[in-house]
Protein backbone atom coordinates (compact mmCIF):
# COMPACT_ATOMS: atom_id res chain seq x y z
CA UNK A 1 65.17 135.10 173.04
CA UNK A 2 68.08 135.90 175.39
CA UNK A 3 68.70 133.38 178.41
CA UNK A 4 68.10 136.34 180.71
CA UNK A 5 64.27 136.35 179.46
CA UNK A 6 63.85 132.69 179.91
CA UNK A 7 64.82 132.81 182.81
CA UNK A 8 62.78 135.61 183.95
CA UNK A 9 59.65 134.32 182.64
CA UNK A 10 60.38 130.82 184.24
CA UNK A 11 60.77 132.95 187.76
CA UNK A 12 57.26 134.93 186.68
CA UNK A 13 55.18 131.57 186.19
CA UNK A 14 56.34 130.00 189.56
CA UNK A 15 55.76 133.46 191.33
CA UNK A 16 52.69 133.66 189.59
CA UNK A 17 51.89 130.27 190.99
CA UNK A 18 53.11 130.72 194.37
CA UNK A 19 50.53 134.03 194.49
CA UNK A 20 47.47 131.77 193.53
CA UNK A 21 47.96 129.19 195.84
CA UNK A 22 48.97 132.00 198.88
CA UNK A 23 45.69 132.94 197.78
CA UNK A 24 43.58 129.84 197.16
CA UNK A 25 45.29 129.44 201.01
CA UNK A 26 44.08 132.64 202.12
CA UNK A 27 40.11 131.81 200.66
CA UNK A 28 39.76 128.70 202.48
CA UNK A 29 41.22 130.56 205.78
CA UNK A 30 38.56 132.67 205.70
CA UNK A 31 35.53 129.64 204.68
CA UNK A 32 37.15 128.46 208.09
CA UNK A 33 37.03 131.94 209.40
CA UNK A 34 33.29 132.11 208.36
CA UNK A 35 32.37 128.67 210.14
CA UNK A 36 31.24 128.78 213.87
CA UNK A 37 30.58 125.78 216.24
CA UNK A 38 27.06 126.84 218.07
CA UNK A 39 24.71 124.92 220.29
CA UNK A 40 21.61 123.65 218.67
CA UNK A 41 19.12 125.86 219.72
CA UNK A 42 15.31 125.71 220.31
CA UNK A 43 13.39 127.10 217.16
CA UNK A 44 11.55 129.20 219.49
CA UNK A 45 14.61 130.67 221.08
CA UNK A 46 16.58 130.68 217.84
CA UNK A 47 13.63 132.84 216.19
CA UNK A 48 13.79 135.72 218.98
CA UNK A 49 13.87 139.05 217.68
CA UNK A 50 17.33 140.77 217.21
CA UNK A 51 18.77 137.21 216.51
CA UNK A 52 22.53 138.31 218.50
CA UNK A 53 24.51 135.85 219.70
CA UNK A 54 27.60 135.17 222.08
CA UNK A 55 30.05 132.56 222.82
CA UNK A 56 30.89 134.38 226.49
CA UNK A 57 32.53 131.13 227.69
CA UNK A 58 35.50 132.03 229.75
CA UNK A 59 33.85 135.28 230.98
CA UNK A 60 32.85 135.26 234.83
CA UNK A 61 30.39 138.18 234.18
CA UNK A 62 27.88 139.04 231.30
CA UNK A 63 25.30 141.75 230.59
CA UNK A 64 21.81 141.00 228.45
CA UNK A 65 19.55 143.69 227.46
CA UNK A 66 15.98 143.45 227.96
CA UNK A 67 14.13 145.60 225.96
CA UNK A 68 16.42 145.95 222.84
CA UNK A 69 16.01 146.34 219.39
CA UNK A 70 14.32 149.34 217.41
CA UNK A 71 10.74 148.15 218.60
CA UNK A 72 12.64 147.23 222.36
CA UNK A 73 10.65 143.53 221.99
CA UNK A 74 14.09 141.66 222.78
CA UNK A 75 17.05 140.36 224.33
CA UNK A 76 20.25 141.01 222.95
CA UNK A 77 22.81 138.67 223.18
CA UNK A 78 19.70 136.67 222.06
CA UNK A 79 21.29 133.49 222.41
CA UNK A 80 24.53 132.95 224.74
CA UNK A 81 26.69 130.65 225.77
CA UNK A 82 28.40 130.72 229.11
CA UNK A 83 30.54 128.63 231.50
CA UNK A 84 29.10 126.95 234.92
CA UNK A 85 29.92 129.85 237.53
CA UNK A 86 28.99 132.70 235.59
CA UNK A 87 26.81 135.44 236.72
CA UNK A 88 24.69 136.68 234.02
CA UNK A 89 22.94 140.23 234.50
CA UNK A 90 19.51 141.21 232.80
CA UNK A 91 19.34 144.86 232.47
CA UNK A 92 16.36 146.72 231.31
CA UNK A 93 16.82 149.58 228.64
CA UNK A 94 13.17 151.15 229.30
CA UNK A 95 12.40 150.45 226.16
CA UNK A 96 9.14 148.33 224.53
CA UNK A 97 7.06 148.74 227.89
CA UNK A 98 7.04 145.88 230.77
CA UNK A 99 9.36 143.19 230.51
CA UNK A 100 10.49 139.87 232.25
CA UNK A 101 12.37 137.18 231.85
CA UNK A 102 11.56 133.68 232.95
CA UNK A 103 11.89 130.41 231.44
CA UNK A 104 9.35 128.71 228.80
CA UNK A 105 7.78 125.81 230.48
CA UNK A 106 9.54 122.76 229.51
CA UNK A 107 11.97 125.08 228.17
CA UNK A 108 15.46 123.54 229.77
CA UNK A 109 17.52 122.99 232.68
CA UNK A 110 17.60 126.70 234.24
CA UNK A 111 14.79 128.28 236.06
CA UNK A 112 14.82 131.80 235.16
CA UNK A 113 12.40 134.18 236.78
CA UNK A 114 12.86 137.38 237.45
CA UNK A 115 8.97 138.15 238.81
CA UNK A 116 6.47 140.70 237.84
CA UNK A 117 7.25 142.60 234.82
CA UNK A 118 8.75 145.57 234.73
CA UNK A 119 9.28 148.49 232.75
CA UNK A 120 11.72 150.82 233.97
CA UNK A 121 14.98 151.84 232.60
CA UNK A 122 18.44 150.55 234.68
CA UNK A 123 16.43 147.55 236.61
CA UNK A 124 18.46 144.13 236.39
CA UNK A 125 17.96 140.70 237.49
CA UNK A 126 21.04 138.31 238.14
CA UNK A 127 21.10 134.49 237.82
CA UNK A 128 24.52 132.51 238.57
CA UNK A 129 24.40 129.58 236.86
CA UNK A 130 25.06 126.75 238.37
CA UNK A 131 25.73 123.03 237.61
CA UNK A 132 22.41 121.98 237.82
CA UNK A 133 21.99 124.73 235.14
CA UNK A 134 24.02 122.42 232.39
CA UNK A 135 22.33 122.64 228.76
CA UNK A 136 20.48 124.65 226.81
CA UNK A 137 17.45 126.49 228.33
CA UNK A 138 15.05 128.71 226.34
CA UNK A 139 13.11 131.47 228.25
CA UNK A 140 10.83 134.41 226.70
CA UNK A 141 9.52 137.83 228.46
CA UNK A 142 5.65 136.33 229.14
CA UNK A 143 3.89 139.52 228.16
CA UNK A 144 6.05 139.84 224.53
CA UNK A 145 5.82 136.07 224.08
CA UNK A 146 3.72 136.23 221.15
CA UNK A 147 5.85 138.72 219.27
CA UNK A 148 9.25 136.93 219.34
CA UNK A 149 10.66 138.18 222.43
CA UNK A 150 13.02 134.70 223.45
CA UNK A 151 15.93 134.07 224.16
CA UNK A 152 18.27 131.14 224.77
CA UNK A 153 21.07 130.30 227.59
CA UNK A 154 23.63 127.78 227.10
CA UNK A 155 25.34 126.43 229.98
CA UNK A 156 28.96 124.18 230.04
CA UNK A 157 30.05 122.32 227.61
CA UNK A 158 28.19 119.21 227.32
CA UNK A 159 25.69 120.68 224.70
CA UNK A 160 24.89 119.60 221.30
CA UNK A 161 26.49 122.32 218.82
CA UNK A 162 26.21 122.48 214.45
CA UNK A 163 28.77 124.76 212.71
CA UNK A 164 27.03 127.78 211.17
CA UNK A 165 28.17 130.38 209.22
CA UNK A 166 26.50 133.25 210.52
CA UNK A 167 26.56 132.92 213.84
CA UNK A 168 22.70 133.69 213.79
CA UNK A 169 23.06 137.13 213.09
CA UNK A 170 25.49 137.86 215.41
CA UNK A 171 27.43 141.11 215.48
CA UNK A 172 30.41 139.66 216.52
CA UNK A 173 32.79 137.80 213.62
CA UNK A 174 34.34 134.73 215.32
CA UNK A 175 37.93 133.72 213.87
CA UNK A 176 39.39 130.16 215.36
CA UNK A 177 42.83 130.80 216.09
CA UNK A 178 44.13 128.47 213.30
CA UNK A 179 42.42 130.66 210.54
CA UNK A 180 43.67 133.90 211.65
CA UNK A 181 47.32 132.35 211.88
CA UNK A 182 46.88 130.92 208.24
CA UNK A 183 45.52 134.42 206.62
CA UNK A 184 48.15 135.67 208.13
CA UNK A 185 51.27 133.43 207.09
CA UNK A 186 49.99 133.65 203.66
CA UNK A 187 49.81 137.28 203.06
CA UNK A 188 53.19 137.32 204.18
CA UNK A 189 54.13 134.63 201.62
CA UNK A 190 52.12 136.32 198.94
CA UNK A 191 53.80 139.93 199.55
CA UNK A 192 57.21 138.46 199.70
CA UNK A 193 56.68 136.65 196.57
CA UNK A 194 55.49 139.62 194.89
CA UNK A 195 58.24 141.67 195.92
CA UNK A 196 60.83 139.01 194.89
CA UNK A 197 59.22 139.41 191.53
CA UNK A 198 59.42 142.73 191.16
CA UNK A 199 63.35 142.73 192.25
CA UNK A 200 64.12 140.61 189.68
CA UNK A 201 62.03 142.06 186.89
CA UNK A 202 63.74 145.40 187.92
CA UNK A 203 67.50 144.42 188.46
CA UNK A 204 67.71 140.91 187.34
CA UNK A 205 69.14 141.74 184.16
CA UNK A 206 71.69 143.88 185.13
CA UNK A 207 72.84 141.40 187.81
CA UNK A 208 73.49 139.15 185.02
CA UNK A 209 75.38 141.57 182.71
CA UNK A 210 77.47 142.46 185.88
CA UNK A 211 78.12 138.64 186.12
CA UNK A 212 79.27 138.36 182.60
């Protein structure tokens, strides 16, 4: 065996190895990529039809659908998460009959209400949440209670959260910054290995002979 194919097969195992770990690297950016920090919710609100959620912290304005899903029995985000300040907007869809929203008794810090339920397509009720809002409230449209129509409000920071890795069923993916930068750095180190590789399977040889 020539010095030439040594040497090429040495350079094959360590880009061979440099692949797997850009890989193994890769994997456990997206585990981290898969893993979300949410509050602990109620098991009633947690259970509400649809099951959406969203992290709209930062966001001085948010929408929730009442009357969503194929049967229109629920809220969707389902569960959210919002800043002090924010004005959150319940908008009815006109679907699944006469809706409301208003807060479970005993069911947290925020006292949602939004009256007499309703039915018709386009009518909203708006809560700013304030301070005195802080935690996790769950609240339920009264005449759908019994059917799973909750929901669940987070408010500021200072709430208990567990990592989870589906967001509970949320149809948003949520990637922390560090993850995305990490899938990211190692594809590039993966495809410039590889093309190394294939450089100097293709034209290594005849670099040498040149040499010679």
């Amino acid at each position: 065996m020539s010095s030439d194919d040594v040497s090429r097969r040495a350079f094959m195992r360590t880009a061979g190895g440099a692949t797997a770990a850009a890989g193994a690297a890769t994997a456990t950016a997206g585990t981290a990529a898969a893993q979300e920090e949410q509050p602990v919710w109620p098991s009633g609100a947690s259970s509400g039809n649809v099951g959406s959620y969203q992290d709209a912290r930062g966001e001085s304005e948010v929408t929730v659908q009442v009357g969503a899903g194929d049967s229109g029995l629920a809220f969707d985000p389902t569960l959210l998460w919002v800043d002090t300040g924010t004005t959150i907007t319940w908008e009815w869809t006109g679907s699944g009959g006469a809706h409301n929203v208003q807060t479970v008794e005993g069911g947290g810090p925020a006292s949602l209400d939004s009256g007499d339920p309703v039915g018709e397509e386009g009518a909203t009720y708006e809560y700013e949440v304030t301070e005195e809002d802080a935690g996790i409230t769950h609240y339920h449209c009264v005449p759908h209670t019994s059917v799973g129509m909750h929901g669940g409000l987070a408010v500021g920071g200072d709430v208990e959260t567990e990592s989870t890795g589906g967001g509970g069923g949320s149809n948003a993916v949520f990637v922390p910054q560090g993850a995305r930068a990490l899938g990211v750095a190692t594809f590039i180190a993966m495809v410039s290995t590889l093309g190394l590789a294939f450089v100097f399977m293709k034209y290594g040889g005849t670099i040498t002979g040149d040499e010679e």
